[in-house]
Protein backbone atom coordinates (compact mmCIF):
# COMPACT_ATOMS: atom_id res chain seq x y z
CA UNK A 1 34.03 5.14 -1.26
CA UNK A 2 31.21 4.39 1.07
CA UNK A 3 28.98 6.56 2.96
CA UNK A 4 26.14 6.00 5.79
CA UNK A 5 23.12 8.88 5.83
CA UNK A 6 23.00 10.86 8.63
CA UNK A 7 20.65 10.25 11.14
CA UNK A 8 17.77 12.69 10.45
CA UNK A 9 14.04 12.50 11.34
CA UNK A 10 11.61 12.80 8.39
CA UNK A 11 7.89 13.43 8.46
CA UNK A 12 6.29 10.92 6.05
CA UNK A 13 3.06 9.49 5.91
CA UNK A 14 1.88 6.18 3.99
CA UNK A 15 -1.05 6.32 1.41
CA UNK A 16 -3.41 3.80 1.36
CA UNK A 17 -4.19 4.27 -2.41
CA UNK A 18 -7.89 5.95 -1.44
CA UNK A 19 -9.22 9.00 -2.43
CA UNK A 20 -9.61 9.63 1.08
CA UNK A 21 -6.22 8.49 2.35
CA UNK A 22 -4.97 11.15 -0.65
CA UNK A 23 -7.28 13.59 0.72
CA UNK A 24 -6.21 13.43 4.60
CA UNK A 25 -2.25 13.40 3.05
CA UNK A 26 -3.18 16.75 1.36
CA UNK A 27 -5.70 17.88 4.77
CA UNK A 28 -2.12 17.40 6.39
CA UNK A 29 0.35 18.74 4.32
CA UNK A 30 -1.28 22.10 2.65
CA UNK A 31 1.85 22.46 0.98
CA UNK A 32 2.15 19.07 -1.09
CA UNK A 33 1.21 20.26 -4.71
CA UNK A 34 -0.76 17.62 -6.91
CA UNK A 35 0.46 17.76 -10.15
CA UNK A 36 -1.88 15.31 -11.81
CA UNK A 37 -4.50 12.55 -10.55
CA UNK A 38 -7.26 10.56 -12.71
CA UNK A 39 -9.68 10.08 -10.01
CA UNK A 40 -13.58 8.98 -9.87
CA UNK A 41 -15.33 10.84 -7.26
CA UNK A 42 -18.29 8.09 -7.53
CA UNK A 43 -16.25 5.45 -6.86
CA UNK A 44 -14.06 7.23 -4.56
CA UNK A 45 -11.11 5.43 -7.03
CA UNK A 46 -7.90 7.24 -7.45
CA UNK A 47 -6.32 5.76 -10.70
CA UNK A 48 -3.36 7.54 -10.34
CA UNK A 49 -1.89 10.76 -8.33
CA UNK A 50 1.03 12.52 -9.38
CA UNK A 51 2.71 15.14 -6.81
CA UNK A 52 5.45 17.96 -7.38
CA UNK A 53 8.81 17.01 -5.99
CA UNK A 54 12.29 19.00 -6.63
CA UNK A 55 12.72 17.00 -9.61
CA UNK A 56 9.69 17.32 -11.35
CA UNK A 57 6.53 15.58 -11.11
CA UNK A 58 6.10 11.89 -9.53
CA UNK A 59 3.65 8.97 -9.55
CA UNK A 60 2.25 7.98 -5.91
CA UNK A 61 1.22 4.18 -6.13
CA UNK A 62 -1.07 2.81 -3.47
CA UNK A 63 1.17 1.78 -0.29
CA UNK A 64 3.81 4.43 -1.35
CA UNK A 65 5.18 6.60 1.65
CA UNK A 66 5.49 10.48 0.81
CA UNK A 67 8.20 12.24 2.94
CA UNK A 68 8.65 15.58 3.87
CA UNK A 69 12.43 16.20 3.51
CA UNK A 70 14.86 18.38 5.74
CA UNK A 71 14.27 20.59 3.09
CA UNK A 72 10.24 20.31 2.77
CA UNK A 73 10.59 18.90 0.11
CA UNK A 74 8.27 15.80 -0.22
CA UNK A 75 9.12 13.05 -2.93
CA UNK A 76 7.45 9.32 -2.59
CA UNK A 77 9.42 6.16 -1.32
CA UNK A 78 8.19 2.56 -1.97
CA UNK A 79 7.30 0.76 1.24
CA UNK A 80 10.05 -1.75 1.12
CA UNK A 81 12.64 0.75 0.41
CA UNK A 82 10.91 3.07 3.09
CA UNK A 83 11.60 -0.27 5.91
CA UNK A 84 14.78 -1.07 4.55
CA UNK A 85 15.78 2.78 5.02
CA UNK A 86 14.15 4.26 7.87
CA UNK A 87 12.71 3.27 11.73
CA UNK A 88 10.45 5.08 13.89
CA UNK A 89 11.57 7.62 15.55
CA UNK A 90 9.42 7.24 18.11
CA UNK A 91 9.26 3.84 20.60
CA UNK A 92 6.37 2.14 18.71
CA UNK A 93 4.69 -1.32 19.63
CA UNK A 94 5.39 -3.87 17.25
CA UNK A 95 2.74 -4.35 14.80
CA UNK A 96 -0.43 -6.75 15.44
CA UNK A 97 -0.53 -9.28 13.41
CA UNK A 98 -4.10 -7.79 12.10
CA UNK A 99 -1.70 -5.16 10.62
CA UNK A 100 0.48 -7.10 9.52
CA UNK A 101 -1.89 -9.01 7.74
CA UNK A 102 -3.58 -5.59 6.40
CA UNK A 103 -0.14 -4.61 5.34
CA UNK A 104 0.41 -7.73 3.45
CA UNK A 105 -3.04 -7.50 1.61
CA UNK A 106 -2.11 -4.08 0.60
CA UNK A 107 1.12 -5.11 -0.84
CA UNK A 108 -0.68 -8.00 -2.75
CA UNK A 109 -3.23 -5.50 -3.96
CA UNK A 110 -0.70 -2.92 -5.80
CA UNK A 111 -0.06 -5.79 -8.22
CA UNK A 112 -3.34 -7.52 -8.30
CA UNK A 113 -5.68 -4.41 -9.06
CA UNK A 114 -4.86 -4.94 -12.74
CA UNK A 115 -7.05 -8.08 -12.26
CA UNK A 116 -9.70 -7.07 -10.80
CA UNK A 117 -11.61 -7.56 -13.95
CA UNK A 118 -10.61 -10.98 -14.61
CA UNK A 119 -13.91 -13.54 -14.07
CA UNK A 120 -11.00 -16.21 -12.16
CA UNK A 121 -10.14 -13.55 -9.70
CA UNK A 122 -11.70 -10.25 -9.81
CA UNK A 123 -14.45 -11.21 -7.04
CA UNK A 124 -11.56 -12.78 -4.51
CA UNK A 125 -9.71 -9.85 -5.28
CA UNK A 126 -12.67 -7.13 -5.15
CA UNK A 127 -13.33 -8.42 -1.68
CA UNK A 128 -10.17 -8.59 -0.02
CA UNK A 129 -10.09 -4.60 -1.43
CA UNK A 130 -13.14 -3.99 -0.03
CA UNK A 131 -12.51 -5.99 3.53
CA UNK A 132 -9.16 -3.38 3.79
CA UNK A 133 -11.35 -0.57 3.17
CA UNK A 134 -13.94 -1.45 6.10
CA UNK A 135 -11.42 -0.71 9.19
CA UNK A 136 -14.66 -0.94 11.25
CA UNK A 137 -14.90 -4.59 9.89
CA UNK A 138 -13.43 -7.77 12.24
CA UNK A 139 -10.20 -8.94 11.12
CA UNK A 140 -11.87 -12.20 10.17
CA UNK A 141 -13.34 -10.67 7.02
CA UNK A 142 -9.63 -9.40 6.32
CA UNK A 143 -8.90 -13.06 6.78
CA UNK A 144 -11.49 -14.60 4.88
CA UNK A 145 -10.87 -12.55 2.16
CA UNK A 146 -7.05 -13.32 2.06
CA UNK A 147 -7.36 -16.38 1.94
CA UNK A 148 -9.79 -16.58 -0.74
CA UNK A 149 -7.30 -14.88 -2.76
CA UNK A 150 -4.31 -17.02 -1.99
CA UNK A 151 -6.71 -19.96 -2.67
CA UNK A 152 -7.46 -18.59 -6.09
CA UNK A 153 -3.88 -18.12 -6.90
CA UNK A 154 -3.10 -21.36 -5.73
CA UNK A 155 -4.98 -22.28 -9.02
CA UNK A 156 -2.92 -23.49 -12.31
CA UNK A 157 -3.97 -20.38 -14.10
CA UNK A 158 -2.65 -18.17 -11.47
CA UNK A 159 0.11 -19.98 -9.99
CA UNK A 160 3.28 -19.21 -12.19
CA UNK A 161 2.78 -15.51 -12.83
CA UNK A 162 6.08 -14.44 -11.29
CA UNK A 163 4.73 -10.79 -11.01
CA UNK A 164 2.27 -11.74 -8.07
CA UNK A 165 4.35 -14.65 -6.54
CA UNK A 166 6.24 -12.68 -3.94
CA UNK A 167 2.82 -10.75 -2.72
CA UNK A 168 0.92 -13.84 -2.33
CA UNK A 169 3.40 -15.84 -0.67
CA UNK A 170 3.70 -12.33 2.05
CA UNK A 171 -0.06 -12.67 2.07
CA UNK A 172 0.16 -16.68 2.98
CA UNK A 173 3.18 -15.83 5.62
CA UNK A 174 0.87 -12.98 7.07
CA UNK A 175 -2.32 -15.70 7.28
CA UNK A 176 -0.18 -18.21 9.01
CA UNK A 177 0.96 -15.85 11.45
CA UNK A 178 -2.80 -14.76 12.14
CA UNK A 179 -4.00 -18.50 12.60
């Protein structure tokens, strides 16, 4: 058989994978119980964040949404199953493509962060991170630091890792759209 969900409105909120972004979610939602994080305060780093949901405890990655249920329940939803899945519920402009290009750099980053420490990429990669944190920054440092990261993987050492492909290529789609 098939079946269609019903057409209710959620409450959900998208974490930017800062200690402050997890802060504000928790500011927001008194109820949401942490059941685990690894965390730096001096770096203001969250390594990872773990919440209570009806089935027991789940990890929150960076770019996750957590929703609020019908129930209150809250449970966390990658963000391309989150668009594939649900629409505002409110008439909302179209994103900028400065957003979009933020949103594509924070896709690219939940994979890339592993590389941070790598001397071929950690420095493109540490300031495109850095350029997302700064929202006070002009979108061309977002876009100079993009594309200093899609330059690096356009390198033979980076180019046929298959787990960063699809971000990069979002990334490149998102800077073309910008120039």
């Amino acid at each position: 058989m098939m079946y269609r969900k019903r057409p209710v409105v959620i409450e959900a909120l998208q974490w930017d994978g800062s200690m402050n972004g997890m802060l504000e979610i928790n500011k927001h939602w008194p109820s949401l119980v942490t059941a685990g994080r690894d965390t730096s305060p001096h770096t203001q780093t969250v390594f990872m964040w773990n919440i209570k949901t009806l089935e027991g405890q789940h990890r929150v990655s960076a770019c996750d949404y957590i929703i609020k249920g019908v129930k209150g329940e809250f449970y966390p939803c990658k963000a391309d199953i989150f668009a594939m899945t649900y629409e505002s519920a409110l008439a909302v402009p179209a994103p900028t493509q400065a957003q979009h290009l933020k949103a594509a750099s924070q896709q690219a980053l939940t994979v890339l962060r592993g590389c941070l420490e790598h001397p071929d990429a950690g420095d493109a990669i540490s300031a495109l991170q850095h350029a997302i944190a700064q929202p006070a920054k002009p979108a061309t440092a977002l876009t100079e630091a993009a594309q200093a990261v899609v330059a690096r993987w356009d390198t033979p050492l980076w180019k046929d890792v298959p787990a960063t492909g699809g971000f990069i290529n979002a990334l490149r789609d998102a800077l073309e759209k910008t120039s």
